[in-house]
N, C-alpha and C. Protein backbone atom coordinates (compact mmCIF):
# COMPACT_ATOMS: atom_id res chain seq x y z
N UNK A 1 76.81 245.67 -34.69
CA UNK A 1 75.90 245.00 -33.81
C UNK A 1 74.46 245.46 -34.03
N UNK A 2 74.48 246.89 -34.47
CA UNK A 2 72.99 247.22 -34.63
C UNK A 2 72.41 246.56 -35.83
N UNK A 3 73.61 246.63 -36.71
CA UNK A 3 72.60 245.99 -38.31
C UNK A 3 72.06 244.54 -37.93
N UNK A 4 73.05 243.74 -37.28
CA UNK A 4 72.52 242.39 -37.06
C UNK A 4 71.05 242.22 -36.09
N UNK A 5 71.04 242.86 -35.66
CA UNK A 5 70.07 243.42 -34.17
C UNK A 5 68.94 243.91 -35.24
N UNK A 6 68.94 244.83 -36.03
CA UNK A 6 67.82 245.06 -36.64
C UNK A 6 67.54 244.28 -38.09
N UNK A 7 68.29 243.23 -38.73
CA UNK A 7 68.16 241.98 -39.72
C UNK A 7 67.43 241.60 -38.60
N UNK A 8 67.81 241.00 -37.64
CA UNK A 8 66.87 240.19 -36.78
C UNK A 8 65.98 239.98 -36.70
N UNK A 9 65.38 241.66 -36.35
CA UNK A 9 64.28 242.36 -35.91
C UNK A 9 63.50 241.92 -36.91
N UNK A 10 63.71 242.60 -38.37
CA UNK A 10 63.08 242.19 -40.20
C UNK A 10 62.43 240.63 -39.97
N UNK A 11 64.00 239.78 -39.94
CA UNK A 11 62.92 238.54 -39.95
C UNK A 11 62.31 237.91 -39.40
N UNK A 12 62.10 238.92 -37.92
CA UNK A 12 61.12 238.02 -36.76
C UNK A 12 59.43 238.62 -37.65
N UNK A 13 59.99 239.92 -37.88
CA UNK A 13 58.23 240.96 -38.45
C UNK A 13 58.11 239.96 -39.77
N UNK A 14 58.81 239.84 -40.28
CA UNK A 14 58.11 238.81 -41.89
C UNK A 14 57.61 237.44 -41.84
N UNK A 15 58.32 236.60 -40.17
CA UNK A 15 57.49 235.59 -40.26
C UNK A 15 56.56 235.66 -39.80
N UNK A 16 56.19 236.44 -38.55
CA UNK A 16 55.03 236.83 -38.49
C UNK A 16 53.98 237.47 -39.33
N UNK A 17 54.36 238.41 -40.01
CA UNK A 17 53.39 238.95 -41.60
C UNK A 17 52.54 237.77 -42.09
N UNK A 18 53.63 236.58 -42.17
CA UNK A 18 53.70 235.28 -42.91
C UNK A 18 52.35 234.39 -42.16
N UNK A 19 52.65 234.11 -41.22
CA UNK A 19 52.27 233.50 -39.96
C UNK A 19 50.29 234.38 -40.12
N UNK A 20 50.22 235.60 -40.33
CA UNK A 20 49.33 236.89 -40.41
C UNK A 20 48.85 236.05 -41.68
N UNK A 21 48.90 235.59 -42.77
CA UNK A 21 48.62 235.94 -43.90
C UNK A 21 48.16 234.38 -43.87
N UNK A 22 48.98 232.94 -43.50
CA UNK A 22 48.50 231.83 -43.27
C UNK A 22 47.36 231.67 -42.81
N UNK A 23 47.30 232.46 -41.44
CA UNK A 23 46.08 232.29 -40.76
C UNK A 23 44.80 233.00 -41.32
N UNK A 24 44.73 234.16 -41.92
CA UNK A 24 44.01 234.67 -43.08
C UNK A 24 43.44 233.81 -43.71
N UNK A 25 44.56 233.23 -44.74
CA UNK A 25 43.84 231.99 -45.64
C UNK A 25 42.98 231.23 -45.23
N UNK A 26 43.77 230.55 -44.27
CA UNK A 26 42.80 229.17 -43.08
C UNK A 26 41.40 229.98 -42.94
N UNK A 27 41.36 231.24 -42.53
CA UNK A 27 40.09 231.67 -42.30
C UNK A 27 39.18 231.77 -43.75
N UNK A 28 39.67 232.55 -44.68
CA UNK A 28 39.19 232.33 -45.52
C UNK A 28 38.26 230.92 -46.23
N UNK A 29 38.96 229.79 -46.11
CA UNK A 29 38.98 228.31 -46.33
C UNK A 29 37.89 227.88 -45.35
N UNK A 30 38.51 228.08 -44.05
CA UNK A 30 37.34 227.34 -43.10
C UNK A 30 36.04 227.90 -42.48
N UNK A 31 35.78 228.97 -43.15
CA UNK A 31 34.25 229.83 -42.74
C UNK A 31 33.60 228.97 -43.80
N UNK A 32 33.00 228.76 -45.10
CA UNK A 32 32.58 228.05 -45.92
C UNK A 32 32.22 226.34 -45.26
N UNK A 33 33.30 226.06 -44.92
CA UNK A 33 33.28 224.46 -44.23
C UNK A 33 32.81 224.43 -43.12
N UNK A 34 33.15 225.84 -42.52
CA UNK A 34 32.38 225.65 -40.75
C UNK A 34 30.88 225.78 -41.04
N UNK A 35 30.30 226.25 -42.13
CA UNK A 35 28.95 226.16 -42.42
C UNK A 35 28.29 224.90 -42.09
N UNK A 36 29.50 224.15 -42.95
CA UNK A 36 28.46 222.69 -42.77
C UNK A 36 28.17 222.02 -41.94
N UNK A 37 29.05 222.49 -40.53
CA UNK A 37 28.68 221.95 -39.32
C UNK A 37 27.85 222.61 -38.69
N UNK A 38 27.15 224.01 -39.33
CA UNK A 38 26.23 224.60 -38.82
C UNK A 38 24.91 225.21 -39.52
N UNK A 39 24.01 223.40 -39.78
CA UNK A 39 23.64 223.94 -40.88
C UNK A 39 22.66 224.69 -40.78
N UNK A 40 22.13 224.78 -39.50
CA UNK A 40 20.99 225.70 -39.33
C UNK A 40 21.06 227.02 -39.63
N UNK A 41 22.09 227.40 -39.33
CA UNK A 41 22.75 228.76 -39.14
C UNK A 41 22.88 229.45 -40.80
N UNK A 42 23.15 228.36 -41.88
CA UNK A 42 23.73 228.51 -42.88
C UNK A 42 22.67 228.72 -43.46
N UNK A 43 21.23 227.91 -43.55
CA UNK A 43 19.76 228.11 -43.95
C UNK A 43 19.45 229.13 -43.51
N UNK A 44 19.65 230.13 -42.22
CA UNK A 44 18.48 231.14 -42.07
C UNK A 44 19.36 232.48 -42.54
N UNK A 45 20.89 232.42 -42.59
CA UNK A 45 21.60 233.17 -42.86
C UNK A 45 22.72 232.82 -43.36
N UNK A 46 22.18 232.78 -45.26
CA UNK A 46 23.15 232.66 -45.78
C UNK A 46 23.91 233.47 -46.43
N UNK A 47 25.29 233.56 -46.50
CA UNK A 47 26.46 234.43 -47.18
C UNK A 47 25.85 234.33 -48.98
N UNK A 48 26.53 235.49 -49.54
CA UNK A 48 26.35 235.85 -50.92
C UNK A 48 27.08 234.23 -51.26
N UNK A 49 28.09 233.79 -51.42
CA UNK A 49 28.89 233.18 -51.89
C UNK A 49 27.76 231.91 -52.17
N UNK A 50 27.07 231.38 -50.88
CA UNK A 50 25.68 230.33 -51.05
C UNK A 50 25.00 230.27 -51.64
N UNK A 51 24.60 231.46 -52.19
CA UNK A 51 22.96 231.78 -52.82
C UNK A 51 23.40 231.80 -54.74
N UNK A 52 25.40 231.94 -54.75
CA UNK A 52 25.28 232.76 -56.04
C UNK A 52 24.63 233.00 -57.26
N UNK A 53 24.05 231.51 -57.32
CA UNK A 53 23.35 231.39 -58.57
C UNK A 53 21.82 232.26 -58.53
N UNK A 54 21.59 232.49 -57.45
CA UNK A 54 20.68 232.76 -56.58
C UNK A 54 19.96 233.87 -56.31
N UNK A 55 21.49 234.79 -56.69
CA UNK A 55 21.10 235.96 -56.08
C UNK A 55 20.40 237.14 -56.46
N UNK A 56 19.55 237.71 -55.66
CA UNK A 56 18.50 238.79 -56.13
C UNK A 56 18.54 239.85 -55.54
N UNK A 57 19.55 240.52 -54.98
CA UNK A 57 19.49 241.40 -54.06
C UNK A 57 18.62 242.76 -54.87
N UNK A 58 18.14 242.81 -56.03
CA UNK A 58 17.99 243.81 -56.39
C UNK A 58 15.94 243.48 -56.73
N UNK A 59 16.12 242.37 -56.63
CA UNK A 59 14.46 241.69 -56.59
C UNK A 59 13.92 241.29 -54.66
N UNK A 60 12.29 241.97 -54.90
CA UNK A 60 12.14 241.63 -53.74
C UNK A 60 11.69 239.71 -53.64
N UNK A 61 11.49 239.84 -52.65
CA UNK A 61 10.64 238.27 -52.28
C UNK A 61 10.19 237.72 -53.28
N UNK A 62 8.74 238.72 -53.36
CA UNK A 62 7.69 238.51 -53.93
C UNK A 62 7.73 238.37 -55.70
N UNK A 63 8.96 239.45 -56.29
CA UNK A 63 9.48 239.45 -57.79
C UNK A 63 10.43 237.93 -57.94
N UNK A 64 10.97 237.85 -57.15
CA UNK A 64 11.89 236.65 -57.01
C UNK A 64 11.05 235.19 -57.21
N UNK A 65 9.83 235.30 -56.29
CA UNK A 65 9.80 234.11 -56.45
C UNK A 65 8.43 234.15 -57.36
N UNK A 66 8.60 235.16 -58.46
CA UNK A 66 7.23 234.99 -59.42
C UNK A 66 7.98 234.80 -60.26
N UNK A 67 9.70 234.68 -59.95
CA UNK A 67 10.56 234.77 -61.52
C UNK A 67 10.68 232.61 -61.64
N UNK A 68 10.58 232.34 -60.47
CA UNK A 68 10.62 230.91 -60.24
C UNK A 68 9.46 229.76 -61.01
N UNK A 69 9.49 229.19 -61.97
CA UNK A 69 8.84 228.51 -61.65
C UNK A 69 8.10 227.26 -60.48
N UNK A 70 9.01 226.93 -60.32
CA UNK A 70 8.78 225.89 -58.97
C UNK A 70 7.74 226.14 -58.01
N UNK A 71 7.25 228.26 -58.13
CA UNK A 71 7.01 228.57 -56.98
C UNK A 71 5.76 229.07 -57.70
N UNK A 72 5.13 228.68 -58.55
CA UNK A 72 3.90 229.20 -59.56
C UNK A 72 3.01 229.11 -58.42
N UNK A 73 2.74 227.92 -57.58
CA UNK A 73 1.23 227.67 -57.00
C UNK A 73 0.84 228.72 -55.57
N UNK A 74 2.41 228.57 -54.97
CA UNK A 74 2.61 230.06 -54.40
C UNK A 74 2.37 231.09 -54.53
N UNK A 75 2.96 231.87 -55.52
CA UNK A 75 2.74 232.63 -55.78
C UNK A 75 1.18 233.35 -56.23
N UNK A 76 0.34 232.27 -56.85
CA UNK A 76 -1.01 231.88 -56.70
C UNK A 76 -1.55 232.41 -55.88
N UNK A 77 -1.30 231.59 -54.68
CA UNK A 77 -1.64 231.89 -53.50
C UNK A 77 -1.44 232.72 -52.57
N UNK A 78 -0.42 233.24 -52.99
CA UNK A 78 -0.20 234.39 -51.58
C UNK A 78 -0.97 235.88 -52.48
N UNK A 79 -1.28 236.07 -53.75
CA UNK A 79 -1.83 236.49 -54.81
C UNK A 79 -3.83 237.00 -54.25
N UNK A 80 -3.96 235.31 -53.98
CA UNK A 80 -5.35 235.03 -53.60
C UNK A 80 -5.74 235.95 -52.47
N UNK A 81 -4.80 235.62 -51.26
CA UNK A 81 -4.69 235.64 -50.09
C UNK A 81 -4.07 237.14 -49.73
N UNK A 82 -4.42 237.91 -50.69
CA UNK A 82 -3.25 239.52 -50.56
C UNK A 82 -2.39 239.70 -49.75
N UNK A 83 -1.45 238.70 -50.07
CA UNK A 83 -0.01 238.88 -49.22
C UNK A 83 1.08 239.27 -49.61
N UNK A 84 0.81 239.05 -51.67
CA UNK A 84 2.20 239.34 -52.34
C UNK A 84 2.32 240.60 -52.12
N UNK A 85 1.63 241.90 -51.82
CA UNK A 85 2.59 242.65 -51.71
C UNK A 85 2.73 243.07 -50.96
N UNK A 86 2.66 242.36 -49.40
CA UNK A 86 3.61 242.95 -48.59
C UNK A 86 5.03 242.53 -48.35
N UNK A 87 5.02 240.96 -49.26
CA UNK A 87 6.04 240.57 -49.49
C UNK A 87 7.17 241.52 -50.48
N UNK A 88 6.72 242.29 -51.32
CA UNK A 88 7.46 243.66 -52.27
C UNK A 88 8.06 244.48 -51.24
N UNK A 89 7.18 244.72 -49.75
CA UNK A 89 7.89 245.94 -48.88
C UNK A 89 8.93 245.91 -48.23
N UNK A 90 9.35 246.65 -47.67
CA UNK A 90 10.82 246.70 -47.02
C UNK A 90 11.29 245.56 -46.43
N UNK A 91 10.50 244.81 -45.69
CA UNK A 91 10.55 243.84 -44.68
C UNK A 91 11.84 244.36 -43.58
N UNK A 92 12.74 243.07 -43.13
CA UNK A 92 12.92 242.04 -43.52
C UNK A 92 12.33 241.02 -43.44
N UNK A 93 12.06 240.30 -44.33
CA UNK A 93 11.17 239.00 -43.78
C UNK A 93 11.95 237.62 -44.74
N UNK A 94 11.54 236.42 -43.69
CA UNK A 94 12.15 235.16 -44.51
C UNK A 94 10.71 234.25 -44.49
N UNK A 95 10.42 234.09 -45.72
CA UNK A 95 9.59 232.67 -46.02
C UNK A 95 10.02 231.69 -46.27
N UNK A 96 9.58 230.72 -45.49
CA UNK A 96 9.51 229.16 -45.84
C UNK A 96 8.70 228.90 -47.46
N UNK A 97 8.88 228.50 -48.33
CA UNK A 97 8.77 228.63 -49.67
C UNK A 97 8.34 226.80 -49.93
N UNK A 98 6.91 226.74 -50.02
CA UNK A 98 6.49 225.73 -50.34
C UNK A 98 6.53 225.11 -51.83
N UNK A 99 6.74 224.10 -52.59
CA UNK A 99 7.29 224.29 -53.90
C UNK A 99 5.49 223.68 -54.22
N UNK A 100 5.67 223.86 -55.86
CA UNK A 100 4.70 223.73 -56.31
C UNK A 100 4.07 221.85 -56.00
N UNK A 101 4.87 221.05 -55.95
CA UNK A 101 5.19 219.36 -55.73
C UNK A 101 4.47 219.11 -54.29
N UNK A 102 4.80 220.65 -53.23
CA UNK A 102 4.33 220.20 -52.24
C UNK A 102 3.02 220.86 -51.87
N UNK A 103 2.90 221.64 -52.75
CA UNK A 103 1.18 222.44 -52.54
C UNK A 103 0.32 220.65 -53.23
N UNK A 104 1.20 220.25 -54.47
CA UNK A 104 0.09 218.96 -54.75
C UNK A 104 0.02 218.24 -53.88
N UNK A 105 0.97 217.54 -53.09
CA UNK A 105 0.67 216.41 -52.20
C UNK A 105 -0.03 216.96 -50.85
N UNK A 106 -0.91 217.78 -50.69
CA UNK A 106 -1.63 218.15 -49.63
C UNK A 106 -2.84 216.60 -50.19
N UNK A 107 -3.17 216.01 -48.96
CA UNK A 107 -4.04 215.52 -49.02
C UNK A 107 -5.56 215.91 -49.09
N UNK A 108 -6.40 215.87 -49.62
CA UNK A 108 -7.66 216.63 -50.80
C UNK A 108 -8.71 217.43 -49.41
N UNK A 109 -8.80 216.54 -48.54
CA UNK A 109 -9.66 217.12 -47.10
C UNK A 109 -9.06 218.20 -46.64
N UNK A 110 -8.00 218.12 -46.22
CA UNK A 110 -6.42 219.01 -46.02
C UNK A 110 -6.59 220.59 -46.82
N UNK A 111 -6.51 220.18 -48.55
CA UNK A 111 -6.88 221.18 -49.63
C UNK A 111 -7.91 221.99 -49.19
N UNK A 112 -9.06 220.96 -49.08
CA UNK A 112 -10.47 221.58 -49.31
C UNK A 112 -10.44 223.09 -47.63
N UNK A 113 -10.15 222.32 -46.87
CA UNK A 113 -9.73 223.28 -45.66
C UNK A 113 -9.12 224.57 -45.66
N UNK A 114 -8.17 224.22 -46.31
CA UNK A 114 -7.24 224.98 -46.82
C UNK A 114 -7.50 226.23 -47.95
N UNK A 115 -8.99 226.00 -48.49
CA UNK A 115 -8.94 226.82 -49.58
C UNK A 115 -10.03 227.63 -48.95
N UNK A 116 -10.40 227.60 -47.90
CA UNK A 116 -11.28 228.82 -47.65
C UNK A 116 -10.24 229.55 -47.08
N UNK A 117 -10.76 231.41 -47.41
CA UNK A 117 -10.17 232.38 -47.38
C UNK A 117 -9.73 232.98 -46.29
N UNK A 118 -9.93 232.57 -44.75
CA UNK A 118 -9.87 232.77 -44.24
C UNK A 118 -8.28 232.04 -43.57
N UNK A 119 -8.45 230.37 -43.95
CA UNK A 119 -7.58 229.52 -43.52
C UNK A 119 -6.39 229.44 -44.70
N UNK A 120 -6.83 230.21 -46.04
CA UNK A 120 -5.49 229.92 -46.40
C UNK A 120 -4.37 231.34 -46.38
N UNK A 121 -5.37 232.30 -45.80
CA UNK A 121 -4.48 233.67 -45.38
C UNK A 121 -3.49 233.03 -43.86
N UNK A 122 -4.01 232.44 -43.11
CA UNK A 122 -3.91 232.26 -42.12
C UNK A 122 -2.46 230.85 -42.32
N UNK A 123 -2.37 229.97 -43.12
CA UNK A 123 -1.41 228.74 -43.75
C UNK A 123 -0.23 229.80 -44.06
N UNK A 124 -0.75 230.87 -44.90
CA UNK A 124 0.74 231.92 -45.45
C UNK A 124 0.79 231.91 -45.13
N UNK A 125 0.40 232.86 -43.55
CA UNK A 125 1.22 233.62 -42.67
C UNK A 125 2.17 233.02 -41.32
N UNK A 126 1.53 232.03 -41.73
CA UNK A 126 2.47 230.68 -41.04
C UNK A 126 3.86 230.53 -41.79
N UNK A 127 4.10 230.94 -43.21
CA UNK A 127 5.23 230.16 -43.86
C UNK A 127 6.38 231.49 -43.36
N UNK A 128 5.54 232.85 -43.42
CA UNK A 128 6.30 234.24 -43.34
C UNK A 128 6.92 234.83 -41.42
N UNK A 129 8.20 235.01 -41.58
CA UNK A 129 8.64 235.30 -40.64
C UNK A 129 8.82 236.81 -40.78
N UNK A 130 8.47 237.34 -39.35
CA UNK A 130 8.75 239.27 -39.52
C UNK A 130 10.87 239.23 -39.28
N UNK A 131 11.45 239.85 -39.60
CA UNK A 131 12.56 240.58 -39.34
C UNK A 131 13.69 239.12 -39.44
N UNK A 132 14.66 240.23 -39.31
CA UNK A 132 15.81 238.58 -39.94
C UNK A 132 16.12 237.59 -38.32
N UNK A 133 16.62 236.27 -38.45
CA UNK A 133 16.31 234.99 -38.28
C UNK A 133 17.75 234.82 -37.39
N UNK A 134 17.71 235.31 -35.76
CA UNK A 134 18.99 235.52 -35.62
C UNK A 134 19.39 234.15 -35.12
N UNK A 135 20.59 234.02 -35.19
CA UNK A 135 20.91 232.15 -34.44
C UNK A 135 20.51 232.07 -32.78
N UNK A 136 20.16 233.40 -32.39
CA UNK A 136 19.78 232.98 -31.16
C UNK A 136 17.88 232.47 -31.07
N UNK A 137 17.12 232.53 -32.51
CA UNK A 137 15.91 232.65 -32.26
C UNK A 137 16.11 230.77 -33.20
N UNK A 138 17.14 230.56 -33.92
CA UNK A 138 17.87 229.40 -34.42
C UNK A 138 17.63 228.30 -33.06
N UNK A 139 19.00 228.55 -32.39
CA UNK A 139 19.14 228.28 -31.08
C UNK A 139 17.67 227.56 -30.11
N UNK A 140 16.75 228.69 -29.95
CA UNK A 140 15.83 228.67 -29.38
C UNK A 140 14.36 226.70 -30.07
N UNK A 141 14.64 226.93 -30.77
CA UNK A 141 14.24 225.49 -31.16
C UNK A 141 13.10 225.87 -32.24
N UNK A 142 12.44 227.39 -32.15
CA UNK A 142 11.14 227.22 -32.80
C UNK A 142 11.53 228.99 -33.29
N UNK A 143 10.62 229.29 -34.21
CA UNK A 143 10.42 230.72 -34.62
C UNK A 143 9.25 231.07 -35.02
N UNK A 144 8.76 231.81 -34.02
CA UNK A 144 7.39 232.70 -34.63
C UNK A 144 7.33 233.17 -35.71
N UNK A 145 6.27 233.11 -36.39
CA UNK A 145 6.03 233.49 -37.44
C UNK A 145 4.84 234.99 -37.54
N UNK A 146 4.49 235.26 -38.14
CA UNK A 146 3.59 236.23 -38.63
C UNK A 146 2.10 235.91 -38.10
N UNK A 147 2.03 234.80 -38.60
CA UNK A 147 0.26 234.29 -37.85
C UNK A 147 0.27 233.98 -36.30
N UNK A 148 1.72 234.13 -35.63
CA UNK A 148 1.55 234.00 -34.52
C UNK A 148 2.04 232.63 -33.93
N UNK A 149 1.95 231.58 -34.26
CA UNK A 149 2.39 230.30 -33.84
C UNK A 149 4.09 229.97 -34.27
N UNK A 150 4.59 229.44 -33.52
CA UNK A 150 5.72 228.56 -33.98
C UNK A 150 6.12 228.03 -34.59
N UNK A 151 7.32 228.23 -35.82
CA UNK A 151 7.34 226.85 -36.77
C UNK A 151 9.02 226.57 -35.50
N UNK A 152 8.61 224.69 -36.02
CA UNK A 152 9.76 224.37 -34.76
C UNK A 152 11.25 223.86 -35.55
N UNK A 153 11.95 224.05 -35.56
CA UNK A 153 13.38 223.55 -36.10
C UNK A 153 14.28 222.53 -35.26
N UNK A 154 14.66 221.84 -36.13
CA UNK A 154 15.33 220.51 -35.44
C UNK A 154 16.39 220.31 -37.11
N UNK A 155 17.55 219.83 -36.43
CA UNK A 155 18.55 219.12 -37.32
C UNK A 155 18.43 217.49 -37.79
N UNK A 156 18.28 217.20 -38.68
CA UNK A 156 17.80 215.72 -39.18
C UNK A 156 19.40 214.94 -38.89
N UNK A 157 19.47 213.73 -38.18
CA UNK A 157 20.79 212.59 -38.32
C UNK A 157 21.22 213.13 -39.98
N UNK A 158 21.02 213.17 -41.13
CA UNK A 158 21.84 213.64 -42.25
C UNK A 158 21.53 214.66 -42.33
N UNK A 159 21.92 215.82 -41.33
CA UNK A 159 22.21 217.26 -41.20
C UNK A 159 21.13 218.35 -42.61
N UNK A 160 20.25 217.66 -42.14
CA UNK A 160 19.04 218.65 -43.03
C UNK A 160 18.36 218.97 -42.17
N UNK A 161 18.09 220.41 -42.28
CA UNK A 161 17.60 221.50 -41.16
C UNK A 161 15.66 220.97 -41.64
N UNK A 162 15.13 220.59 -40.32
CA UNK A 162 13.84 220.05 -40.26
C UNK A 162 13.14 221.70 -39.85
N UNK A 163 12.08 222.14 -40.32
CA UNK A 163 10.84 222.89 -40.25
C UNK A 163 9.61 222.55 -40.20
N UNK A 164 9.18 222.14 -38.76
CA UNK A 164 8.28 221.00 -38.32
C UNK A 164 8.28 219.93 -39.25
N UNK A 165 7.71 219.01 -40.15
CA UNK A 165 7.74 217.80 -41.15
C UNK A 165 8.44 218.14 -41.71
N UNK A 166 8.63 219.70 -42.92
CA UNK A 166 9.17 219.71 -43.98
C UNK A 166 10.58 220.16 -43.84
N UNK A 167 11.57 219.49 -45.07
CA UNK A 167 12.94 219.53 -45.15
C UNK A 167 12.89 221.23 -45.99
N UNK A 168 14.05 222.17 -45.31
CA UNK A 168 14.36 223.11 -45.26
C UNK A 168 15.59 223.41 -46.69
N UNK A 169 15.31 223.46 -48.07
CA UNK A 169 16.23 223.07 -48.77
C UNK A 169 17.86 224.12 -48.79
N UNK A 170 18.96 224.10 -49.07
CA UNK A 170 20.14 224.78 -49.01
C UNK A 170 20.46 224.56 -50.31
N UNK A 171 21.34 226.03 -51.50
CA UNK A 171 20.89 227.03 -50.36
C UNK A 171 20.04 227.85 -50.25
N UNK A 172 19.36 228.78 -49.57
CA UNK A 172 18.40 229.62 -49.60
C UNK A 172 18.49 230.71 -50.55
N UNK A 173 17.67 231.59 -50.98
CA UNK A 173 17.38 232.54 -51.85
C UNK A 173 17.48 233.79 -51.26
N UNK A 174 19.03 234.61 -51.49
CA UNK A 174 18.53 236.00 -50.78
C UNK A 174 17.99 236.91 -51.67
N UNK A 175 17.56 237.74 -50.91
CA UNK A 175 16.52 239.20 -51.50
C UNK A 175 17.14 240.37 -51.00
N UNK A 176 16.36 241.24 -51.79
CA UNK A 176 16.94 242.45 -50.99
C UNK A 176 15.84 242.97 -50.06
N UNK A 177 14.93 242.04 -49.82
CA UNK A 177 14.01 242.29 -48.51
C UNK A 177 13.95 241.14 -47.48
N UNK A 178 15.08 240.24 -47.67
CA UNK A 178 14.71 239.30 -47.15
C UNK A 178 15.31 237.61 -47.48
N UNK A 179 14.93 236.75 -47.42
CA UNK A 179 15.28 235.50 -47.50
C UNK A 179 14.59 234.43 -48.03
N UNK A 180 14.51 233.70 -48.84
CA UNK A 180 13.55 232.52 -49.22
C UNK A 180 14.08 231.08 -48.77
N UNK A 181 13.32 230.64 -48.24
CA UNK A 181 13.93 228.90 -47.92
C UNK A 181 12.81 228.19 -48.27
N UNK A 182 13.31 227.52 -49.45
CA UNK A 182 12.40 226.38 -50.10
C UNK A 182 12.25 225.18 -49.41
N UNK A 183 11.32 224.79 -48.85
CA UNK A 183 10.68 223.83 -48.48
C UNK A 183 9.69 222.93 -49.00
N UNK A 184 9.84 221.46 -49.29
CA UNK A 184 9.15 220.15 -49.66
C UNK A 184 7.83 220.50 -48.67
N UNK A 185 7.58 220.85 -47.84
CA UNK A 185 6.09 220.44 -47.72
C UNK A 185 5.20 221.95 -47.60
N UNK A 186 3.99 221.78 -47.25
CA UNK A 186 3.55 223.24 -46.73
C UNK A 186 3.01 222.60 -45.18
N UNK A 187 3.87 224.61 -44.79
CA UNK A 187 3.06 224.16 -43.35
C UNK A 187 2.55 224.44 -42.80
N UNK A 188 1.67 223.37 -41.64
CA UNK A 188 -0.05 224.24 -41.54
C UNK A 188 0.31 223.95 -39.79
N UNK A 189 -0.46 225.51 -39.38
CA UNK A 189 -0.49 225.61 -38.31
C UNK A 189 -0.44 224.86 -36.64
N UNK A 190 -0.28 224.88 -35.65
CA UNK A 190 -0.78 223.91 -35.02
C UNK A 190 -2.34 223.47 -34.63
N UNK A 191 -2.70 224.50 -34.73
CA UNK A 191 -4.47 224.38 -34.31
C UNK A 191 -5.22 224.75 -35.72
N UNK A 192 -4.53 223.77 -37.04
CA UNK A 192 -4.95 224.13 -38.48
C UNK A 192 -5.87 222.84 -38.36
């Protein structure tokens, strides 16, 4: 009676193991997919697995995105504007990453504004966020930035994470100081 009593016992613990190891998988499987229903979440904090092609953990920000072309006019500029190297320091910090396509389509009045020294220190520090990007500051609708003002976040009807006008591209660029999120437009302050 005991052997049968403890066979029993065996194959109640193995389907459960079983049951343990299914649900594992499923998790495994559906963290990746639950991303996509959260895509905000997935842009300000993304997993290694997102970025892979991507990844720089051993480059800061500022090395990262001088290794980019895309990000030449940037880099330019934050250059001009002596910002690249505080982008090198510990941070954490996440920039909104204006591509070179969208530094051109600034309209020329816009530019000309824009290129005094005062206003285009002041445009960076709009793109640069201090410390990492938690879903509750997600949540909150907007995130301060460095210059002080708000950039505001909203989810687009085809689930592209909005950063006031400009589309927020996925997936983001991690660092080992930080985060890059490439963005189609540049963005300028509210009282720019």
């Amino acid at each position: 009676m005991n052997i049968q009593k403890s066979n029993f016992s065996m194959r109640i613990w193995w389907k459960l193991a079983g049951l343990a190891g299914v649900a594992g998988v499923f998790a495994l499987v559906a963290a990746p997919v639950a991303a996509r229903f959260y895509p905000r979440y997935a842009l300000f904090q993304p997993s290694a697995y997102s970025s892979y092609p991507y990844r720089s953990f051993k480059s800061s920000i500022a090395d990262t995105l001088s290794k980019e072309a895309k990000f030449a006019n940037l880099v330019d500029e934050l250059k001009e504007a002596g910002l690249l190297d505080t982008l090198k320091q510990s941070g954490p910090f996440t920039i909104f990453a204006p591509t070179d396509d969208a530094f051109n389509a600034l309209p020329k009045d816009i530019f000309r504004r824009y290129s005094q020294p005062e206003n285009r220190k002041k445009v960076l520090q709009y793109h640069v966020v201090s410390g990492h990007v938690t879903p509750d500051r997600v949540d909150s609708g907007a995130i301060a930035t460095v210059e002080g003002n708000a950039v505001k976040i909203a989810i687009a009807s085809d689930g592209t994470v909005k950063l006031n006008d400009a589309n927020g591209k996925h997936p983001s660029i991690v660092t080992q100081n930080g985060v890059i999120i490439e963005v189609d437009r540049v963005l300028l302050p509210p009282d720019f």
